[in-house]
N, C-alpha and C. Protein backbone atom coordinates (compact mmCIF):
# COMPACT_ATOMS: atom_id res chain seq x y z
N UNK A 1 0.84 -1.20 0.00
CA UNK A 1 0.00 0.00 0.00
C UNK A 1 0.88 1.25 0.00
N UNK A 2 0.34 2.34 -0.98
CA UNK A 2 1.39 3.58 -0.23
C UNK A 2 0.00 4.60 0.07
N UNK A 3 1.09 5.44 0.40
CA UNK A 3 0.55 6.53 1.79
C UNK A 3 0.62 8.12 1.22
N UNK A 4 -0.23 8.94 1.89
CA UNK A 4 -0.32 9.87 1.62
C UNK A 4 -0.95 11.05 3.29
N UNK A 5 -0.22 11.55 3.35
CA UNK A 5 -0.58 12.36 4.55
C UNK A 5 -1.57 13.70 4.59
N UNK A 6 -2.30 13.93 5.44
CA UNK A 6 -3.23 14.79 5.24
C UNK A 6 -2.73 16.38 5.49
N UNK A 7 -2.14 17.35 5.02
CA UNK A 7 -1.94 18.55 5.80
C UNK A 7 -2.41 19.55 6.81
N UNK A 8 -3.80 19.51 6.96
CA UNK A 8 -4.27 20.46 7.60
C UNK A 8 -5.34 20.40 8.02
N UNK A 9 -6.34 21.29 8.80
CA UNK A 9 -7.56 20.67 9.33
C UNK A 9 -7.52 20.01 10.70
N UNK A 10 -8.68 18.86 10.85
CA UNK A 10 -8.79 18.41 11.85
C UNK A 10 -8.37 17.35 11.77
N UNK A 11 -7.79 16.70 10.44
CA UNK A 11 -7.45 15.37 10.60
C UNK A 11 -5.95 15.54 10.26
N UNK A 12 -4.87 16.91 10.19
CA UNK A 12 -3.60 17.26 10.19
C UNK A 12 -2.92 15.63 10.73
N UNK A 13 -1.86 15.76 9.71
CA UNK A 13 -1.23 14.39 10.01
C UNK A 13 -1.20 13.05 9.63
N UNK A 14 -2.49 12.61 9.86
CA UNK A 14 -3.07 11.20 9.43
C UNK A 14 -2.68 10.87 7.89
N UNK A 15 -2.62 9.86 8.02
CA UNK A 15 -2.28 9.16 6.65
C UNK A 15 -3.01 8.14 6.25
N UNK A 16 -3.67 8.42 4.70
CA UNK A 16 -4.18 8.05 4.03
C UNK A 16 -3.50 6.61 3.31
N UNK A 17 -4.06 5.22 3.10
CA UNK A 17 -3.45 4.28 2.69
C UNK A 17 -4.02 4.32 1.54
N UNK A 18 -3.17 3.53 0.85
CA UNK A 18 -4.09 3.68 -1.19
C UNK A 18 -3.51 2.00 -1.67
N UNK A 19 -3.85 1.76 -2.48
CA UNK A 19 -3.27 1.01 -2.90
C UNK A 19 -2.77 1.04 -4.66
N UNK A 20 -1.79 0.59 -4.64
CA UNK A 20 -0.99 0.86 -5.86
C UNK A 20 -1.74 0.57 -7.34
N UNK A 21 -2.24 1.05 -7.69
CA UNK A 21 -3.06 1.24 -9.00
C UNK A 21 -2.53 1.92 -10.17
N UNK A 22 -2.30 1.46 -11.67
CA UNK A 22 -1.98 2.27 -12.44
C UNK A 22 -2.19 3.36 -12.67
N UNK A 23 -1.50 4.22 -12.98
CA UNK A 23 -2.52 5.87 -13.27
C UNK A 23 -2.54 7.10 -12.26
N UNK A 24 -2.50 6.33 -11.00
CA UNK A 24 -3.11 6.78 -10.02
C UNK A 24 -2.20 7.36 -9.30
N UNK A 25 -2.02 8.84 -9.04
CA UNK A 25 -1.00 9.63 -8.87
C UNK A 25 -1.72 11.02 -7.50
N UNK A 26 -1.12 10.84 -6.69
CA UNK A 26 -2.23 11.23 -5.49
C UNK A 26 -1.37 13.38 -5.30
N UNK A 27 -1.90 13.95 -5.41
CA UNK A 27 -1.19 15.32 -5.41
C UNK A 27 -0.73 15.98 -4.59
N UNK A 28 0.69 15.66 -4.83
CA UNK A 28 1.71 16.51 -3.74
C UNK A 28 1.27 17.35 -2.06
N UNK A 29 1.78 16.78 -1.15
CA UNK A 29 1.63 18.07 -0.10
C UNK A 29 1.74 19.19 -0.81
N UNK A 30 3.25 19.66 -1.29
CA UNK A 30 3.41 21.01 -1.75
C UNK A 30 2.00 21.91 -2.58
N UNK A 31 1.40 21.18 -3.36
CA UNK A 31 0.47 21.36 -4.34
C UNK A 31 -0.81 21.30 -3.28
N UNK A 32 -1.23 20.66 -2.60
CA UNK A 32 -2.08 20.64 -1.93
C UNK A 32 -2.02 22.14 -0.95
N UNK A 33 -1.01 22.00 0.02
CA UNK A 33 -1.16 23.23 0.59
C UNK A 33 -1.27 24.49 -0.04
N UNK A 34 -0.49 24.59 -1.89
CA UNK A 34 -0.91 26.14 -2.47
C UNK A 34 -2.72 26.13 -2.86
N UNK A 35 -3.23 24.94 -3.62
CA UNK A 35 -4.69 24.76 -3.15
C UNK A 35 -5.37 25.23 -2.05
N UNK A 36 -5.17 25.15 -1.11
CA UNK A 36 -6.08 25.51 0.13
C UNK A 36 -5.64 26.58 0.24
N UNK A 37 -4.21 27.14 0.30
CA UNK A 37 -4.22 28.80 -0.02
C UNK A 37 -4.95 29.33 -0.88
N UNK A 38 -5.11 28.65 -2.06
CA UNK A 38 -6.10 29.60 -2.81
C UNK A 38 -7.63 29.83 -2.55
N UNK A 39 -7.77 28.41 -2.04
CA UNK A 39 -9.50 28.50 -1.40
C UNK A 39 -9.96 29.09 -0.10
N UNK A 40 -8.16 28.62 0.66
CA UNK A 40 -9.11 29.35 1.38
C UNK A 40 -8.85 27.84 2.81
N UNK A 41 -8.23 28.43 3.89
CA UNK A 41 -7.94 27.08 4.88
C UNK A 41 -9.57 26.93 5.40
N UNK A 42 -10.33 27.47 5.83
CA UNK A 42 -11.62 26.64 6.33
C UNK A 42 -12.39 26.87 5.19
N UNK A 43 -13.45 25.36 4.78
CA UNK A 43 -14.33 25.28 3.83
C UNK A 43 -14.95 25.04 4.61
N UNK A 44 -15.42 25.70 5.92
CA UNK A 44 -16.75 25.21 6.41
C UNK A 44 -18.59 25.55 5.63
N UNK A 45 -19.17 24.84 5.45
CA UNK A 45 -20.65 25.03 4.71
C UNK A 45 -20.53 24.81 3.12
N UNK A 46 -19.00 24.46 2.68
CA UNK A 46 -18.91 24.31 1.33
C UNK A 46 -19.34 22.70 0.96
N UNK A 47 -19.72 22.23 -0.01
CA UNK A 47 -19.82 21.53 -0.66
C UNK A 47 -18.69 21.26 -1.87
N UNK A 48 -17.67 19.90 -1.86
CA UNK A 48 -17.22 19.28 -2.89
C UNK A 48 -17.27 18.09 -3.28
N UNK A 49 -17.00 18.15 -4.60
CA UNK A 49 -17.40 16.84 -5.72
C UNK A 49 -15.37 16.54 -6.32
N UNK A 50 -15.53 15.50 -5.81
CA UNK A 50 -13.77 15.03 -5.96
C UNK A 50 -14.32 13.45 -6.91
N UNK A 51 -14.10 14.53 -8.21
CA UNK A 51 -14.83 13.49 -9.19
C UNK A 51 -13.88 12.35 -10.01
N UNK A 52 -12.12 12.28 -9.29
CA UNK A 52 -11.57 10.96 -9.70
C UNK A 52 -11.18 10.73 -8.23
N UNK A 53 -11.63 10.10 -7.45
CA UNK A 53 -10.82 10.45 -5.46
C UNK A 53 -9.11 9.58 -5.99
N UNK A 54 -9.20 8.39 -6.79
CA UNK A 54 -8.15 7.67 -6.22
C UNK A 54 -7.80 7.85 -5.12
N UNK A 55 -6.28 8.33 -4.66
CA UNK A 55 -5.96 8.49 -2.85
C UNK A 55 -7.15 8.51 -2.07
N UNK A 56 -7.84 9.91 -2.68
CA UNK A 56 -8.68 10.39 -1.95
C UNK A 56 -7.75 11.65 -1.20
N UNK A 57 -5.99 12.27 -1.56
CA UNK A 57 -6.46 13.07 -1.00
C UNK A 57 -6.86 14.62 -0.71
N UNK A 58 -7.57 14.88 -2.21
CA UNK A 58 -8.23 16.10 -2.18
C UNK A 58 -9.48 15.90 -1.26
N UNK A 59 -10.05 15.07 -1.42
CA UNK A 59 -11.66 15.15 -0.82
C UNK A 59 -11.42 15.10 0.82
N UNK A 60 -10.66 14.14 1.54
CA UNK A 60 -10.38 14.22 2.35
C UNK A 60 -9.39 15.42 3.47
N UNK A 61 -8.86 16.20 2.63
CA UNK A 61 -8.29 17.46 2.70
C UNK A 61 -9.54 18.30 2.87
N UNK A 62 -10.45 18.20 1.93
CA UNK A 62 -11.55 19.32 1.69
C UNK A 62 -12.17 18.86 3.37
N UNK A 63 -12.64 18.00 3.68
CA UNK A 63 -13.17 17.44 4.93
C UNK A 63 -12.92 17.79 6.08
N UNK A 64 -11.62 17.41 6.10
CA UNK A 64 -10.45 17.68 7.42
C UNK A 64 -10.71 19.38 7.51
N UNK A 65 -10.96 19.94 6.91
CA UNK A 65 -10.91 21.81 6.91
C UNK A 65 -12.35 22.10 6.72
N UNK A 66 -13.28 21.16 7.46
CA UNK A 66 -14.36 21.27 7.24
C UNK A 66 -15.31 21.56 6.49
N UNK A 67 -15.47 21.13 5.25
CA UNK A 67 -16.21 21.39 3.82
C UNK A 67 -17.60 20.38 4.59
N UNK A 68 -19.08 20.92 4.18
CA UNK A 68 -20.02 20.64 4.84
C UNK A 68 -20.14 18.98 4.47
N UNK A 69 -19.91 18.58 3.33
CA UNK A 69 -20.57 18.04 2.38
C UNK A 69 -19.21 17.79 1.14
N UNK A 70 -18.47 16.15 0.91
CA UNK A 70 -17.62 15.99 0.35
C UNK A 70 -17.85 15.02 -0.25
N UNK A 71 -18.33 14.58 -1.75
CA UNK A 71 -18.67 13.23 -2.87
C UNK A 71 -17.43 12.94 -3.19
N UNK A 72 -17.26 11.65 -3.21
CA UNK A 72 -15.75 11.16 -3.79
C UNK A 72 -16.24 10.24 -4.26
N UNK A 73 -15.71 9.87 -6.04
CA UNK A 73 -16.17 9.48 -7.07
C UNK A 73 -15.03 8.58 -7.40
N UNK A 74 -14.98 7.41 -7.76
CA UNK A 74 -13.90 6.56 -8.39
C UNK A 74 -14.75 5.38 -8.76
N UNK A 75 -14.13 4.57 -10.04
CA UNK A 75 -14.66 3.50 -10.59
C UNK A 75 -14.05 2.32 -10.05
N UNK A 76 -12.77 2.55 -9.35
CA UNK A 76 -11.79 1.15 -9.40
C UNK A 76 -12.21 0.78 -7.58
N UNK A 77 -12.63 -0.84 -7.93
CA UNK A 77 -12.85 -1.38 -6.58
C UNK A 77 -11.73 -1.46 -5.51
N UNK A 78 -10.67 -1.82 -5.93
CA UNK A 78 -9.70 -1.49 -5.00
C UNK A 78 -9.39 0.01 -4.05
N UNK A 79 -9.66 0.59 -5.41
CA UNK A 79 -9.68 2.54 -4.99
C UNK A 79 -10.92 2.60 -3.87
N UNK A 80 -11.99 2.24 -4.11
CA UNK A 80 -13.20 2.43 -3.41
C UNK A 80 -12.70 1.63 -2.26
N UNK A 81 -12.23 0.48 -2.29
CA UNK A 81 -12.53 -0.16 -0.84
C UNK A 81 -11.20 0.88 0.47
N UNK A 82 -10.36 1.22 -0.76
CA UNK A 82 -9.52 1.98 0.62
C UNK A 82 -10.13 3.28 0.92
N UNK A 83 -10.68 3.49 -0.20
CA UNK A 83 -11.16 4.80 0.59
C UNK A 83 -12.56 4.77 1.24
N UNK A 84 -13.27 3.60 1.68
CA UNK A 84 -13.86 3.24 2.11
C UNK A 84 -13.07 3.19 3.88
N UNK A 85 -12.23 2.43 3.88
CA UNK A 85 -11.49 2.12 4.82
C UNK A 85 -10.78 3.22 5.76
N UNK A 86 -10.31 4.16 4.71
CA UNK A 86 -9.93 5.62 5.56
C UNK A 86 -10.95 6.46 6.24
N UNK A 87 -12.09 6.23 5.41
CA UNK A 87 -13.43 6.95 5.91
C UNK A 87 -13.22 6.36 7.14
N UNK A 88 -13.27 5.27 7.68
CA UNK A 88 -13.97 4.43 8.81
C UNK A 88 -13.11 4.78 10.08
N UNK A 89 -11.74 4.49 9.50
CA UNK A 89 -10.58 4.98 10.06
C UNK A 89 -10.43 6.22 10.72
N UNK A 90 -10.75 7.53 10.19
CA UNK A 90 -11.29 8.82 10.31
C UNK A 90 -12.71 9.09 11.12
N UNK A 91 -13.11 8.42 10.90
CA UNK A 91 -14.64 8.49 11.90
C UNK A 91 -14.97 9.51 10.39
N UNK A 92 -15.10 9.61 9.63
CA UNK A 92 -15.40 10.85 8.39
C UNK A 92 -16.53 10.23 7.84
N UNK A 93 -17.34 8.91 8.31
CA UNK A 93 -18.44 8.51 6.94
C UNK A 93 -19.51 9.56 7.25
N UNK A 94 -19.69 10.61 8.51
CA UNK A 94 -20.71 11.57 8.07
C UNK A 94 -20.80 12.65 6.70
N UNK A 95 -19.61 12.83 6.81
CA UNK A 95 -19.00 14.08 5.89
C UNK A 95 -18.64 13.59 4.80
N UNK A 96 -18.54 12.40 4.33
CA UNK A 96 -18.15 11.98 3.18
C UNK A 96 -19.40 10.88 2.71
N UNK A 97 -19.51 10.70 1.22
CA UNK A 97 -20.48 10.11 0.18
C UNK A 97 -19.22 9.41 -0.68
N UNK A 98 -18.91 8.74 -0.75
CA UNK A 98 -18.10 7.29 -1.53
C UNK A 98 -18.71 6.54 -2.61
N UNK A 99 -18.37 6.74 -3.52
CA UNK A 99 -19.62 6.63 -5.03
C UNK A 99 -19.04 5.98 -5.59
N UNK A 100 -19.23 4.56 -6.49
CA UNK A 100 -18.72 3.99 -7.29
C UNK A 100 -19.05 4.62 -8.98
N UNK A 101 -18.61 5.58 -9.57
CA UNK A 101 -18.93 5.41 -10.57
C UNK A 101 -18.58 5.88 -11.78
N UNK A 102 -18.75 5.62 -13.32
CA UNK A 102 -18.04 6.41 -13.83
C UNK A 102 -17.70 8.45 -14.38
N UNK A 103 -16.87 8.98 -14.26
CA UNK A 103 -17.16 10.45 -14.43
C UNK A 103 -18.30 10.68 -14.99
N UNK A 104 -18.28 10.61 -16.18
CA UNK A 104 -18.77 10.90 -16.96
C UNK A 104 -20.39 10.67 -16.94
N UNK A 105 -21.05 9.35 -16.58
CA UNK A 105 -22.33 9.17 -16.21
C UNK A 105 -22.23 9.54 -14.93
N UNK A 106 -21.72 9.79 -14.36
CA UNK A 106 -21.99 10.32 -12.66
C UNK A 106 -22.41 12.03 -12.75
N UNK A 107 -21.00 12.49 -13.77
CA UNK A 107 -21.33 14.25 -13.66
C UNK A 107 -22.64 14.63 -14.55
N UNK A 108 -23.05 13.50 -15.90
CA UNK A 108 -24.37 13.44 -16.40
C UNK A 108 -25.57 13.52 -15.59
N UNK A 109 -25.86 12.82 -14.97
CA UNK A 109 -26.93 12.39 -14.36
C UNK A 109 -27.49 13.19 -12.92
N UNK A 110 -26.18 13.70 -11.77
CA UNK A 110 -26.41 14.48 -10.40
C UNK A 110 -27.06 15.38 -10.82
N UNK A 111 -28.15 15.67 -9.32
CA UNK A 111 -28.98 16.00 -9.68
C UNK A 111 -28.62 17.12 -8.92
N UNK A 112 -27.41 17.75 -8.28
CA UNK A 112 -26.98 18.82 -7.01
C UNK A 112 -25.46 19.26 -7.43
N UNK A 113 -25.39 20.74 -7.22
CA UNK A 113 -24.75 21.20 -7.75
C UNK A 113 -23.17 21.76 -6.36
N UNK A 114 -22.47 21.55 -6.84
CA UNK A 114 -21.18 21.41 -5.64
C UNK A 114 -20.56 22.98 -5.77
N UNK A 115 -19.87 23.59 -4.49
CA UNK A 115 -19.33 24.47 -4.82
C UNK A 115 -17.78 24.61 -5.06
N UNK A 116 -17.06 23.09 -4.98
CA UNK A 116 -15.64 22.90 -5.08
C UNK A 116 -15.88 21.45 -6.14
N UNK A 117 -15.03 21.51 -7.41
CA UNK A 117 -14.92 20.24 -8.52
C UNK A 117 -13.48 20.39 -8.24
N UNK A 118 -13.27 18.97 -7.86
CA UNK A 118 -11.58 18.47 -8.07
C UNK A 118 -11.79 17.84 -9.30
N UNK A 119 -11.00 17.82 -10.24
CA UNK A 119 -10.96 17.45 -11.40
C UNK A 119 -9.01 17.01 -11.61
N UNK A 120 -9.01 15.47 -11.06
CA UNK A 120 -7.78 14.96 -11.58
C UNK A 120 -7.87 13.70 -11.89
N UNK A 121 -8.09 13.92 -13.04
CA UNK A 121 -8.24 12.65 -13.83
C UNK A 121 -6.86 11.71 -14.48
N UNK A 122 -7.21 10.43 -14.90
CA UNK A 122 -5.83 10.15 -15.56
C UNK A 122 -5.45 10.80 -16.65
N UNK A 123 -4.03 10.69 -16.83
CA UNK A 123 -3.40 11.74 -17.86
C UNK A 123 -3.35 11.31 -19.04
N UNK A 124 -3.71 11.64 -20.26
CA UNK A 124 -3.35 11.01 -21.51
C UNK A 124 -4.99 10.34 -21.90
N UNK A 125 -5.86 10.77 -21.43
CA UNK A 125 -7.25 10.23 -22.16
C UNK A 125 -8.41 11.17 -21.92
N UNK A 126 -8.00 12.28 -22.20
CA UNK A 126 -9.05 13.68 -22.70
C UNK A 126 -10.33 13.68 -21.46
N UNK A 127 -10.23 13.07 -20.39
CA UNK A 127 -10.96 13.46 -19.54
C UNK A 127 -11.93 15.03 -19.54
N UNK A 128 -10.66 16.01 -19.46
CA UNK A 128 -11.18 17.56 -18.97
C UNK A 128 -12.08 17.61 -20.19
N UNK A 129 -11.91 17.39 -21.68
CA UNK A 129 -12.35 17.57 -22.55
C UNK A 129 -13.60 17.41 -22.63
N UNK A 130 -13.39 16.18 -22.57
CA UNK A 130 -15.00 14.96 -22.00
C UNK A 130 -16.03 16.07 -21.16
N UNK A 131 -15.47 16.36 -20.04
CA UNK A 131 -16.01 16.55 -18.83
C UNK A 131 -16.88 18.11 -19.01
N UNK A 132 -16.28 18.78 -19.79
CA UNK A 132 -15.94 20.30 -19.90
C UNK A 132 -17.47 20.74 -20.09
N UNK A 133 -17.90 20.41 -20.53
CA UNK A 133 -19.31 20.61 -20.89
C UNK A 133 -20.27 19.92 -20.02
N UNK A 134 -19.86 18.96 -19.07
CA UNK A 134 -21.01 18.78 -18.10
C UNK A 134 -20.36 19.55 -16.79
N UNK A 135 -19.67 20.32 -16.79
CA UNK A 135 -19.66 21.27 -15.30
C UNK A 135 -20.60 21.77 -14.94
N UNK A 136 -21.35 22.56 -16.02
CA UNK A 136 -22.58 23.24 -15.12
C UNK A 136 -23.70 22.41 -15.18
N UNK A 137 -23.58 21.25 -14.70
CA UNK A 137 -24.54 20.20 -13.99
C UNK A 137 -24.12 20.07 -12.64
N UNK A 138 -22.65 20.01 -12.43
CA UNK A 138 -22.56 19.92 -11.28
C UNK A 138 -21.80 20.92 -10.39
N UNK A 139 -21.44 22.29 -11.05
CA UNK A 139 -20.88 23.25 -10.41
C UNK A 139 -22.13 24.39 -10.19
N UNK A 140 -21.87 24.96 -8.91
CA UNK A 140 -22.76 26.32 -8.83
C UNK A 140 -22.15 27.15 -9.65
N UNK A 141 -22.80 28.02 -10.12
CA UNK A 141 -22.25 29.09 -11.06
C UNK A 141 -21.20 29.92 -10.59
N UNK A 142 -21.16 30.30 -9.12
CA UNK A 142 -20.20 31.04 -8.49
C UNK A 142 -18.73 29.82 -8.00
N UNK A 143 -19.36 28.83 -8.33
CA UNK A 143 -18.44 27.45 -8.19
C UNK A 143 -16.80 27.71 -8.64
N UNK A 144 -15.97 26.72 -8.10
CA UNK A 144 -14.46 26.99 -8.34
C UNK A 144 -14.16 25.26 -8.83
N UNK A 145 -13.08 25.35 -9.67
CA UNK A 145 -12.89 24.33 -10.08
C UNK A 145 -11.15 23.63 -10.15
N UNK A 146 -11.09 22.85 -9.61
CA UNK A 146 -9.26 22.76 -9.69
C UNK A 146 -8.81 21.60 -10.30
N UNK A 147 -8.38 21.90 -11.32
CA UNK A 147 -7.88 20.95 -12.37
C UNK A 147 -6.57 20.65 -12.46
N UNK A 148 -6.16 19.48 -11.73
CA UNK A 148 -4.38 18.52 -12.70
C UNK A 148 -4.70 18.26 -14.25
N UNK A 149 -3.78 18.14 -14.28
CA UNK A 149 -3.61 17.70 -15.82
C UNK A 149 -1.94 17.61 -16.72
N UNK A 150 -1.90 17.03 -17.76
CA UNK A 150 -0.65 16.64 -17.98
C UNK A 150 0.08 18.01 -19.06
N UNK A 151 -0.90 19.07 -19.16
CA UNK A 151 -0.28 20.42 -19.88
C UNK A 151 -1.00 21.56 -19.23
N UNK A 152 -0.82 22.72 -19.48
CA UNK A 152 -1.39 24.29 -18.96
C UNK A 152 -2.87 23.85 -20.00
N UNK A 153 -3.52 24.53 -18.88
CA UNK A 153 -5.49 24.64 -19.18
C UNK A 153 -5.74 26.24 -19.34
N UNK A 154 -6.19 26.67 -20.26
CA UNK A 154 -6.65 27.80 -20.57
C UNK A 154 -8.02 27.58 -19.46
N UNK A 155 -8.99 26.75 -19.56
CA UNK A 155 -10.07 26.66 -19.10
C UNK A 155 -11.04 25.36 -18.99
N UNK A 156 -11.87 25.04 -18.54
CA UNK A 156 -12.55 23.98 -18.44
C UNK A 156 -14.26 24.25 -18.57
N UNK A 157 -14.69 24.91 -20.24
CA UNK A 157 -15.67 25.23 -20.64
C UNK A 157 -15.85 26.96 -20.05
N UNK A 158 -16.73 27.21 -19.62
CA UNK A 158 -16.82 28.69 -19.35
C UNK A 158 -16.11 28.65 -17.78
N UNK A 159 -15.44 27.89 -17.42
CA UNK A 159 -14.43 28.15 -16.58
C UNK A 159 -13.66 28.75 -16.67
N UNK A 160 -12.24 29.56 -16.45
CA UNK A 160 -11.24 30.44 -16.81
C UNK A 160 -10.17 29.71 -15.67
N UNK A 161 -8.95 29.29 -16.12
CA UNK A 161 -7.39 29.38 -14.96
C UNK A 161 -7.72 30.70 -14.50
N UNK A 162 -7.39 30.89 -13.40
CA UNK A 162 -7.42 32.31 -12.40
C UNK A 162 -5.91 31.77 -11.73
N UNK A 163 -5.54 31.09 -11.18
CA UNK A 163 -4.48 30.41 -10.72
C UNK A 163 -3.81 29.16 -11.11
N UNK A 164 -2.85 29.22 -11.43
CA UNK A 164 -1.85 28.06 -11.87
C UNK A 164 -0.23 27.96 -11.48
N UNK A 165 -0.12 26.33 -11.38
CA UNK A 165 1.42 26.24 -10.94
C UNK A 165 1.78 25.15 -11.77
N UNK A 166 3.06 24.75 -11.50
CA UNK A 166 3.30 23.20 -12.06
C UNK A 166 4.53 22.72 -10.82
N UNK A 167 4.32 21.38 -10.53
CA UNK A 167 5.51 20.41 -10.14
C UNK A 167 5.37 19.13 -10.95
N UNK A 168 6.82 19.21 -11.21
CA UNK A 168 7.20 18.32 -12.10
C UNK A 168 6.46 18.15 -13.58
N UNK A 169 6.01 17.23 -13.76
CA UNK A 169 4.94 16.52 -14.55
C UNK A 169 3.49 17.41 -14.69
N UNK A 170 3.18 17.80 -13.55
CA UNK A 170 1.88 18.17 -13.05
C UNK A 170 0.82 19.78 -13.16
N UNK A 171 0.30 20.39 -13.99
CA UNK A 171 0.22 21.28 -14.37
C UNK A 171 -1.44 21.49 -13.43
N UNK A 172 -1.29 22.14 -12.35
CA UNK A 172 -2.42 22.66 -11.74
C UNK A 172 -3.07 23.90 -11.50
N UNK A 173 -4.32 24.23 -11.48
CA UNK A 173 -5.21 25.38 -11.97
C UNK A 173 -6.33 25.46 -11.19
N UNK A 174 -6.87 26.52 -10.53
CA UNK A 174 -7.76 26.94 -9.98
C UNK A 174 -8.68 27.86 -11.24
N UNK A 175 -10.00 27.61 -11.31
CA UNK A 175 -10.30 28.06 -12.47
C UNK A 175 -11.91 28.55 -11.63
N UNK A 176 -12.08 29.63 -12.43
CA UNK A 176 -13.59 30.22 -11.85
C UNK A 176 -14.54 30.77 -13.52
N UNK A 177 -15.73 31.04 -13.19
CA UNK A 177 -16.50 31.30 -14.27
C UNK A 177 -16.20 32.73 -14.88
N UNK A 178 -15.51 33.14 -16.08
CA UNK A 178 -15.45 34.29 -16.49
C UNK A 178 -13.83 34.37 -16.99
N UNK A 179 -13.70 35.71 -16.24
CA UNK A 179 -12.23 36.37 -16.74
C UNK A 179 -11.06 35.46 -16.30
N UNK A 180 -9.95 35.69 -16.92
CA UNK A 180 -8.87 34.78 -16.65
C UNK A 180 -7.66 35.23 -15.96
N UNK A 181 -6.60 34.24 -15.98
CA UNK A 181 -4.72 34.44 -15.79
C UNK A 181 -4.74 34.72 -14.72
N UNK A 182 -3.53 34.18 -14.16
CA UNK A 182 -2.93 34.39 -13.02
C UNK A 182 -1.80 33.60 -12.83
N UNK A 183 -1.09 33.45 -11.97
CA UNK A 183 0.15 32.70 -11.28
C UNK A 183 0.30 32.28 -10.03
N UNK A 184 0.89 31.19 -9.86
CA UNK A 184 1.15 31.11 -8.61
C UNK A 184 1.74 31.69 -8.15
């Protein structure tokens, strides 16, 4: 199994177990903590939709810093059962919804609209592309959206980058509805 530690919040510290899955690439402390700088360290009353969890640990980050209301979405049974397992581990199954299913019919179909989309999908199979056009099914309009990905994102449909960084490989973006650019 590998591991991933939580930064901040109420569950500061704890470590997340995963299990080794192709693809599946869990996002940096470093990257995580400029994230929550940008949102913002308490999400209390927010609502997020962490629509690939693998690790799980954006959604669980969003949690730990109190986000009201946190959906974590993955297809792979192995992925689901650990993050099943951290929930339990955490005492977190109030605050968290654990969904088996795929993006794409999942962001189709919800019927409730989130005010935080993690969007890190695997790299190299047009996910954002896919996806780009069902955001406003599941984003509030004043909604924020934070996208990995394997190059720089202008945007994710009438989304705009407002913030962006990169480590290594990893090209990440805070994106809101409207005007654009920014830097980390």
């Amino acid at each position: 199994m590998n591991a991933v530690r939580i930064i901040g919040g109420d569950w500061r510290r704890r470590v997340l177990r995963f299990p080794a899955v192709p693809g599946l690439r869990p996002t940096p402390d470093r990257v995580r903590e400029t994230l929550f700088n940008w949102l913002g360290q308490d999400l209390s009353g927010l609502s997020c939709l962490d629509l690939f969890a693998g690790s799980g640990a954006l959604g669980f980050e969003a949690a730990s810093r109190g986000a009201a209301r946190v959906v974590m979405v993955d297809n792979s049974p192995p992925v689901l059962a650990a993050l099943e397992h951290n929930a339990s581990v955490l005492g977190a199954e109030k605050r968290l919804e654990i969904v088996r299913a795929d993006a794409v019919r999942f962001a189709s179909s919800i019927g409730l609209r989130f005010d935080v989309l993690f969007l890190d999908p695997p790299f190299h199979h047009g996910w954002i592309d896919r996806l780009a056009p069902l955001v406003p099914n599941v984003l509030a309009a004043d909604g924020v959206v934070y996208a990995e990905a394997e190059h720089a994102l202008e945007h994710c449909g009438s989304w705009r980058t407002v913030r962006h960084g990169r480590a290594g490989q990893v090209f990440y973006h805070l994106m809101r509805r409207g005007e654009a650019d920014g830097a980390e």
